[in-house]
N, C-alpha and C. Protein backbone atom coordinates (compact mmCIF):
# COMPACT_ATOMS: atom_id res chain seq x y z
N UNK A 1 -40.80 19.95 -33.87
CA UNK A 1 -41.82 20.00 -32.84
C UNK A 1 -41.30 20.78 -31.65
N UNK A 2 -41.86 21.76 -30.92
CA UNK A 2 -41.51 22.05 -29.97
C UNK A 2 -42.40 21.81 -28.69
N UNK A 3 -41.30 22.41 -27.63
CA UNK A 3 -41.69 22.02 -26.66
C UNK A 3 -41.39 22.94 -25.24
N UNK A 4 -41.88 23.20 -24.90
CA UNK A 4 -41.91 24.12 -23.58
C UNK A 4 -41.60 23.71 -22.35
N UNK A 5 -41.14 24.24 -21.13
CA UNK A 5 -41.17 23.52 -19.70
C UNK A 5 -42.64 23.11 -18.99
N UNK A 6 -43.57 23.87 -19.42
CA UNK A 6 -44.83 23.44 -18.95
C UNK A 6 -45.46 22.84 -20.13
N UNK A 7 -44.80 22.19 -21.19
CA UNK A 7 -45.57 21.41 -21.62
C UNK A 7 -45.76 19.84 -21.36
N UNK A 8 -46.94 19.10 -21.94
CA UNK A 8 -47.26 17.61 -21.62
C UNK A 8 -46.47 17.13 -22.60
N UNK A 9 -45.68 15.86 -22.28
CA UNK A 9 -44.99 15.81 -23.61
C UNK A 9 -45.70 13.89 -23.58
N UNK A 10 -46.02 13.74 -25.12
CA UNK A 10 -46.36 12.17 -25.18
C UNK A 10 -45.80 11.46 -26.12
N UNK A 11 -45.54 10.30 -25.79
CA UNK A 11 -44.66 9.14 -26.29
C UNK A 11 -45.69 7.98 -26.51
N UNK A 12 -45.76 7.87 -28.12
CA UNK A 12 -46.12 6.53 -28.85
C UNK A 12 -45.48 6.20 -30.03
N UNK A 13 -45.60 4.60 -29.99
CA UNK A 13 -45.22 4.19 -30.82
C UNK A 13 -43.78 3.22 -30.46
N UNK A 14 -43.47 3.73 -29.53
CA UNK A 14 -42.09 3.13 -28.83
C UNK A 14 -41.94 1.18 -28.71
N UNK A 15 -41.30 0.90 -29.38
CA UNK A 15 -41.18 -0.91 -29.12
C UNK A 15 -41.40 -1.30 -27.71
N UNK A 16 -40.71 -0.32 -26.83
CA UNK A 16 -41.45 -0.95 -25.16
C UNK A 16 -42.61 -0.40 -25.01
N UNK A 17 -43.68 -0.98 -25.04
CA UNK A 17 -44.78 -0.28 -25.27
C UNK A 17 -45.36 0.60 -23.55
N UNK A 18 -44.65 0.15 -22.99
CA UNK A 18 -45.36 0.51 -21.51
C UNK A 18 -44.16 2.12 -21.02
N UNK A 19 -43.44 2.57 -22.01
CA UNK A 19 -43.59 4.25 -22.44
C UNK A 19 -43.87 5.06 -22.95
N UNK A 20 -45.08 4.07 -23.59
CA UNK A 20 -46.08 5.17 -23.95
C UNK A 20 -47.01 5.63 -23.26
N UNK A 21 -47.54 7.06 -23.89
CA UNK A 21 -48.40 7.90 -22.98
C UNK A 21 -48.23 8.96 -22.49
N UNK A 22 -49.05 9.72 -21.62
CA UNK A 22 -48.24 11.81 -21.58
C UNK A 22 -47.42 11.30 -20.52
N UNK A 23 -47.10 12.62 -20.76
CA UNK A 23 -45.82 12.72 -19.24
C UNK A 23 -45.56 14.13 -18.54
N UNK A 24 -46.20 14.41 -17.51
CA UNK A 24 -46.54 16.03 -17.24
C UNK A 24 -45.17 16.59 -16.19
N UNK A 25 -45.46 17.58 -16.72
CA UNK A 25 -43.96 18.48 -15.43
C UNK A 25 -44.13 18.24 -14.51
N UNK A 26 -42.81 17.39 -13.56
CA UNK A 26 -43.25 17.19 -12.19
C UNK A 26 -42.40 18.54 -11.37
N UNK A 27 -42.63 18.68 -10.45
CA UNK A 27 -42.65 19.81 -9.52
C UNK A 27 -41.31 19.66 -8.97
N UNK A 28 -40.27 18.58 -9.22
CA UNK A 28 -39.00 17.94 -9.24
C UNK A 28 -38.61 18.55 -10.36
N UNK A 29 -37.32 18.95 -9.84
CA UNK A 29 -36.33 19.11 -10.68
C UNK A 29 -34.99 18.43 -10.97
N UNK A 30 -34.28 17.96 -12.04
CA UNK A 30 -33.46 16.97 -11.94
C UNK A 30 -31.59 17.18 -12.55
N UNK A 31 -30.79 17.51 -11.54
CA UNK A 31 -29.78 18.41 -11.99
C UNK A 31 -29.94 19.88 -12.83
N UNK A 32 -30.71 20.40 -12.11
CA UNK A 32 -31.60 21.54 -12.39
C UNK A 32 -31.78 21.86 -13.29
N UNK A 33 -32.69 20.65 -14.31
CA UNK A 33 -33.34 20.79 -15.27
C UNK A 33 -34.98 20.23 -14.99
N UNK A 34 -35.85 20.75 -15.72
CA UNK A 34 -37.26 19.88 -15.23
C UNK A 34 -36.83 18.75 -15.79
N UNK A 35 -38.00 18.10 -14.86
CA UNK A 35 -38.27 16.52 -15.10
C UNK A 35 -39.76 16.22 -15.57
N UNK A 36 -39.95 15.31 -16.37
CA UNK A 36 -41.62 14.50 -16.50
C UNK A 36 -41.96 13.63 -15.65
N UNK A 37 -42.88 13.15 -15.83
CA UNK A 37 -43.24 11.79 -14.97
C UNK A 37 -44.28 11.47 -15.44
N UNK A 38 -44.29 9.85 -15.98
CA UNK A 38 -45.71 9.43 -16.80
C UNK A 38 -47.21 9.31 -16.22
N UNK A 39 -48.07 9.51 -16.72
CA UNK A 39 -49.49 10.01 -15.28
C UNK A 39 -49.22 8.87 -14.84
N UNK A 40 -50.00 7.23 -15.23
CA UNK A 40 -49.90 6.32 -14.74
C UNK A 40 -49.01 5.69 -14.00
N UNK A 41 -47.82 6.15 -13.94
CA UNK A 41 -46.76 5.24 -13.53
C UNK A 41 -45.51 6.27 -13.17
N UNK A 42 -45.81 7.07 -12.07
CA UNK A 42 -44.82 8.05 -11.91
C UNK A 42 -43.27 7.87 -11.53
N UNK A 43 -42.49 6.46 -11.90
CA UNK A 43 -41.79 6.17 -11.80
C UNK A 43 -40.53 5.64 -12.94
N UNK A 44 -42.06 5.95 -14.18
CA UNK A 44 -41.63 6.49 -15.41
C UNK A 44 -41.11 7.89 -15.74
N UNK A 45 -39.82 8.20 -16.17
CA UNK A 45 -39.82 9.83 -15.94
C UNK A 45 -39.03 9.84 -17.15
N UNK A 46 -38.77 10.99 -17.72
CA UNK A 46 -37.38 11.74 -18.84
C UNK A 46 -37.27 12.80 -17.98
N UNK A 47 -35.64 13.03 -17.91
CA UNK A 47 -35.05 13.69 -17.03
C UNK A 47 -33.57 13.64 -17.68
N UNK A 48 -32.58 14.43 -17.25
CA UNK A 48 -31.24 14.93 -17.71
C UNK A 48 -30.70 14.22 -16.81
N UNK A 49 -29.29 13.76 -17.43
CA UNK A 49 -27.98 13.07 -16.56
C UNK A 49 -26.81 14.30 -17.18
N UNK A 50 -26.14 14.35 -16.26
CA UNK A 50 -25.02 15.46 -16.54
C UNK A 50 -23.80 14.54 -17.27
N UNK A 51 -23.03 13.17 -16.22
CA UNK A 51 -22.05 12.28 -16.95
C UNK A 51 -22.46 11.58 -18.15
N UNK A 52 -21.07 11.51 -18.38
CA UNK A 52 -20.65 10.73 -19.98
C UNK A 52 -21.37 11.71 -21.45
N UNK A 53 -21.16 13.17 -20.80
CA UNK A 53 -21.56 14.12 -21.81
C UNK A 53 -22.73 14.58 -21.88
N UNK A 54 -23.34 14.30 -21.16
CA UNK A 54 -24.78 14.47 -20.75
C UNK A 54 -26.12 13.70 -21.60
N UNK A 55 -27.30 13.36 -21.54
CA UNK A 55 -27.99 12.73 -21.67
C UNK A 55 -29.83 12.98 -21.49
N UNK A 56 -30.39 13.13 -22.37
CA UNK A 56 -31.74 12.94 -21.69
C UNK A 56 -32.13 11.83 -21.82
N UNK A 57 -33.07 10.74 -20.45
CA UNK A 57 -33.15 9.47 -20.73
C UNK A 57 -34.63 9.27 -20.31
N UNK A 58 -35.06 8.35 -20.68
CA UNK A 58 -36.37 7.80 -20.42
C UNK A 58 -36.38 6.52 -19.57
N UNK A 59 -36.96 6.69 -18.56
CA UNK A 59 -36.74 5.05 -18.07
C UNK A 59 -36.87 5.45 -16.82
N UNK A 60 -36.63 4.49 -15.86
CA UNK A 60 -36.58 4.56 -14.41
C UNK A 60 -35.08 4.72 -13.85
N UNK A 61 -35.01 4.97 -12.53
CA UNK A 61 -33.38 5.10 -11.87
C UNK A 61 -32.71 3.56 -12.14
N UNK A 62 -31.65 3.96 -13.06
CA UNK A 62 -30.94 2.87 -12.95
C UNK A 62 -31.33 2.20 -14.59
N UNK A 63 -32.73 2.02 -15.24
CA UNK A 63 -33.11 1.21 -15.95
C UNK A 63 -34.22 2.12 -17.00
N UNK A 64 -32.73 1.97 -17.60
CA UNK A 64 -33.14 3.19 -19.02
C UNK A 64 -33.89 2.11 -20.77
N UNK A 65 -34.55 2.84 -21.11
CA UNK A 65 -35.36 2.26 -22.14
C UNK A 65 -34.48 3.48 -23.05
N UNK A 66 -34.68 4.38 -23.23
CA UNK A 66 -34.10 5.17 -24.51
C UNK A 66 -33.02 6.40 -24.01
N UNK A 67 -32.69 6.69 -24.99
CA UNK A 67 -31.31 8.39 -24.36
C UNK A 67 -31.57 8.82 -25.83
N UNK A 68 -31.22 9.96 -25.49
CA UNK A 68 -30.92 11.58 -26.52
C UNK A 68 -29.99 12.09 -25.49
N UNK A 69 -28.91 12.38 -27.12
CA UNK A 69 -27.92 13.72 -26.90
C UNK A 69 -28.35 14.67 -26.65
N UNK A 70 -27.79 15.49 -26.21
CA UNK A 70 -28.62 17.31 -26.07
C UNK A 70 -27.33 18.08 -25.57
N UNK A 71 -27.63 19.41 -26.17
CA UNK A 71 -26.30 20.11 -25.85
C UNK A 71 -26.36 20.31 -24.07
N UNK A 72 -24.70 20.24 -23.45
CA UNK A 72 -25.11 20.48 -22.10
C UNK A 72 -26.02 21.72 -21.47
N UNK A 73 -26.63 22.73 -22.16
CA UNK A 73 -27.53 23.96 -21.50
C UNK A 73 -28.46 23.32 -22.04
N UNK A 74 -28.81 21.97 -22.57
CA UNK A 74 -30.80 22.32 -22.53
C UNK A 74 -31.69 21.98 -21.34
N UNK A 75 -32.27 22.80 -21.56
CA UNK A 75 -33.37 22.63 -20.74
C UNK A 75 -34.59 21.78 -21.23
N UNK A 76 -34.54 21.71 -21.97
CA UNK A 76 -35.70 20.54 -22.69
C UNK A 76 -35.47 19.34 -23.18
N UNK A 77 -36.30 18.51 -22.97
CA UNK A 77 -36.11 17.34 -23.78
C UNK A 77 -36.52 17.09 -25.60
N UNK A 78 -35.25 16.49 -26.40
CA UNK A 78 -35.92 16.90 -27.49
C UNK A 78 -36.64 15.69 -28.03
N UNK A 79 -37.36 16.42 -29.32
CA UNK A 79 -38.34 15.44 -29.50
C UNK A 79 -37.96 14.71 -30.73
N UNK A 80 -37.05 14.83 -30.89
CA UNK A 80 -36.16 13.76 -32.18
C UNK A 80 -34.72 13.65 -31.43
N UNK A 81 -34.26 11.65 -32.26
CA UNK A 81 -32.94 11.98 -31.63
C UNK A 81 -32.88 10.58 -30.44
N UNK A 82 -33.68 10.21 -30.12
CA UNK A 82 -33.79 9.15 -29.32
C UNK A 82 -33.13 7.83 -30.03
N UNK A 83 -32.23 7.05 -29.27
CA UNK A 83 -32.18 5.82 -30.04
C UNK A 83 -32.25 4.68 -28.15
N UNK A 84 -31.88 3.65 -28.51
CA UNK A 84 -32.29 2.26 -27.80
C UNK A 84 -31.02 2.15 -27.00
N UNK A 85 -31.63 1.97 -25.77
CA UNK A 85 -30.67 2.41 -24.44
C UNK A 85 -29.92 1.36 -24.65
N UNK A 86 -29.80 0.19 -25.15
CA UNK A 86 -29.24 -0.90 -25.09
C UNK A 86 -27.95 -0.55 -26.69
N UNK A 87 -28.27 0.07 -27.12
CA UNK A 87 -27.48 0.46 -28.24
C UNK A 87 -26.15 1.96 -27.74
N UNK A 88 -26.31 2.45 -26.42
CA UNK A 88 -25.82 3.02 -26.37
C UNK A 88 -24.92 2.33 -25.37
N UNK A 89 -25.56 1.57 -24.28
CA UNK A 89 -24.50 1.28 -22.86
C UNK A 89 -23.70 -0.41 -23.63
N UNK A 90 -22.65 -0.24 -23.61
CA UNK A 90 -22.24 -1.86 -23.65
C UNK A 90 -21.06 -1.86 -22.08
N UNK A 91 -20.74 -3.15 -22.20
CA UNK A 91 -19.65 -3.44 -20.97
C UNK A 91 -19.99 -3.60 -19.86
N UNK A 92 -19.43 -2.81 -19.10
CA UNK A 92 -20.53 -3.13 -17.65
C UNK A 92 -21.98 -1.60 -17.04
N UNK A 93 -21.81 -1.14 -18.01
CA UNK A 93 -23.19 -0.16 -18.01
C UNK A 93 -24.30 -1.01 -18.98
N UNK A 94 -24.27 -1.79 -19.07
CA UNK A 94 -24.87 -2.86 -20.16
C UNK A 94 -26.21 -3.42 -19.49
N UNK A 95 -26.09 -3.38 -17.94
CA UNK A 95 -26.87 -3.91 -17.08
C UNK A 95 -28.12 -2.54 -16.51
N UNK A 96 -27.57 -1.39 -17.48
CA UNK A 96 -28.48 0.26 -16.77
C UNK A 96 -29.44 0.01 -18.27
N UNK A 97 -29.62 -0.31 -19.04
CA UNK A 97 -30.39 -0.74 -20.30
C UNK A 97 -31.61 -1.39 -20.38
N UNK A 98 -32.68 -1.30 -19.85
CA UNK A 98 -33.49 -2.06 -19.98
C UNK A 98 -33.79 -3.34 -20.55
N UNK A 99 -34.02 -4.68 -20.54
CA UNK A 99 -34.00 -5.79 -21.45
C UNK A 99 -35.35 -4.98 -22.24
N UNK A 100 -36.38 -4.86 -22.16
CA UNK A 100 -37.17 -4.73 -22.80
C UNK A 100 -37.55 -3.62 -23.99
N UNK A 101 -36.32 -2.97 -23.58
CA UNK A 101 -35.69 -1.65 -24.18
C UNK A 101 -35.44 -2.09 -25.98
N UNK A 102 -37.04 -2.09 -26.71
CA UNK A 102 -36.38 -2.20 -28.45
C UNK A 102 -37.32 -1.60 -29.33
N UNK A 103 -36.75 -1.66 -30.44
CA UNK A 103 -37.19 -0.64 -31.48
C UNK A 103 -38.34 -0.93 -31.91
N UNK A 104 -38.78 -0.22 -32.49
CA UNK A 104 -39.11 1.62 -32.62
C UNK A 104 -38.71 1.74 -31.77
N UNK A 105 -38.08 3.53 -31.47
CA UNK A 105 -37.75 4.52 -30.78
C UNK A 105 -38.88 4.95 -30.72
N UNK A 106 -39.08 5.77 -29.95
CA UNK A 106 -40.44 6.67 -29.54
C UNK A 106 -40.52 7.53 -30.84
N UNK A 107 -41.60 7.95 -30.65
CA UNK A 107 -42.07 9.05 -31.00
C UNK A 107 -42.66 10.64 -30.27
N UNK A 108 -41.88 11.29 -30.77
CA UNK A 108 -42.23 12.48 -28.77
C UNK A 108 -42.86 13.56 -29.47
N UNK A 109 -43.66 14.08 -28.67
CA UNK A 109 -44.32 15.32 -29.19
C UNK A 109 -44.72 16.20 -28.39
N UNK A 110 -45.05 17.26 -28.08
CA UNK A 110 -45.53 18.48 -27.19
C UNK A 110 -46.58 18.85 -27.09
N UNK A 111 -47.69 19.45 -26.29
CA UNK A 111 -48.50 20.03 -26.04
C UNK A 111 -48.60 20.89 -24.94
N UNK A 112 -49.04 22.10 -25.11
CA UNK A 112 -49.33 22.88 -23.83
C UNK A 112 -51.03 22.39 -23.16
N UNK A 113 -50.97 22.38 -22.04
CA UNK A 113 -52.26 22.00 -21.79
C UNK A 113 -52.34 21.49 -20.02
N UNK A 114 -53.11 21.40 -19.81
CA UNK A 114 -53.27 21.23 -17.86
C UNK A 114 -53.31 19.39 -17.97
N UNK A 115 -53.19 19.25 -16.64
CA UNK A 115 -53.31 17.32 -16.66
C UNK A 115 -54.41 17.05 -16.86
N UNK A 116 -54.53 15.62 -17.83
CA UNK A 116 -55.54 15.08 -17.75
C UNK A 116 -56.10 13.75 -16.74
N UNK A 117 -55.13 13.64 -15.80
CA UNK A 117 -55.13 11.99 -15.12
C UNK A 117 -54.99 12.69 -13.56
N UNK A 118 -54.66 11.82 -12.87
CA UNK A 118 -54.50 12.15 -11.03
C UNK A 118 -53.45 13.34 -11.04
């Protein structure tokens, strides 16, 4: 599946069910990569972390529901590859994991297209 910087990218199917739904380019950029942000709930985002090898994550600051590897130059988020934030942090990053954070993994997909919400 691909995916573009101006594309909508949407997530269903995910065990936390409240990340599902589109997620449009926000006008933010995040360690100068774009960022999403879910229409409803713009505090939902996927966005790049540079430490511990880098990361694309889903979730809010601090309180991650899913991560994907990605080589350090992408610019995109990919759309396979996600596993359960709680499966990746143990010890004392154990607490950046969402509790509600469980399987299914998402399902991500792309579209080019203008917003449909606020």
């Amino acid at each position: 599946t691909w995916c573009s910087i101006k594309s909508i990218i949407v997530i269903e199917g995910a065990g936390a069910k409240v990340v599902n739904g589109e997620y449009h380019r926000s006008s933010e950029d995040y360690s100068g990569r774009p960022m999403w942000k879910k229409v409803d709930d713009e505090k939902l985002c996927i966005w790049y972390r540079t430490e511990n090898g880098g990361h694309w994550r889903l979730g809010r600051t601090n309180d991650y529901y899913y991560l994907a590897q990605a080589p350090s130059n992408s610019l995109l988020p990919p759309m396979l590859g996600w596993v359960n934030a709680k499966d990746v942090y143990n010890g004392q990053y154990r607490r950046l994991a969402n509790r509600d954070a469980i399987d299914p993994v998402p399902q991500m997909w792309a579209r080019e297209g203008k917003k449909t919400g606020s």
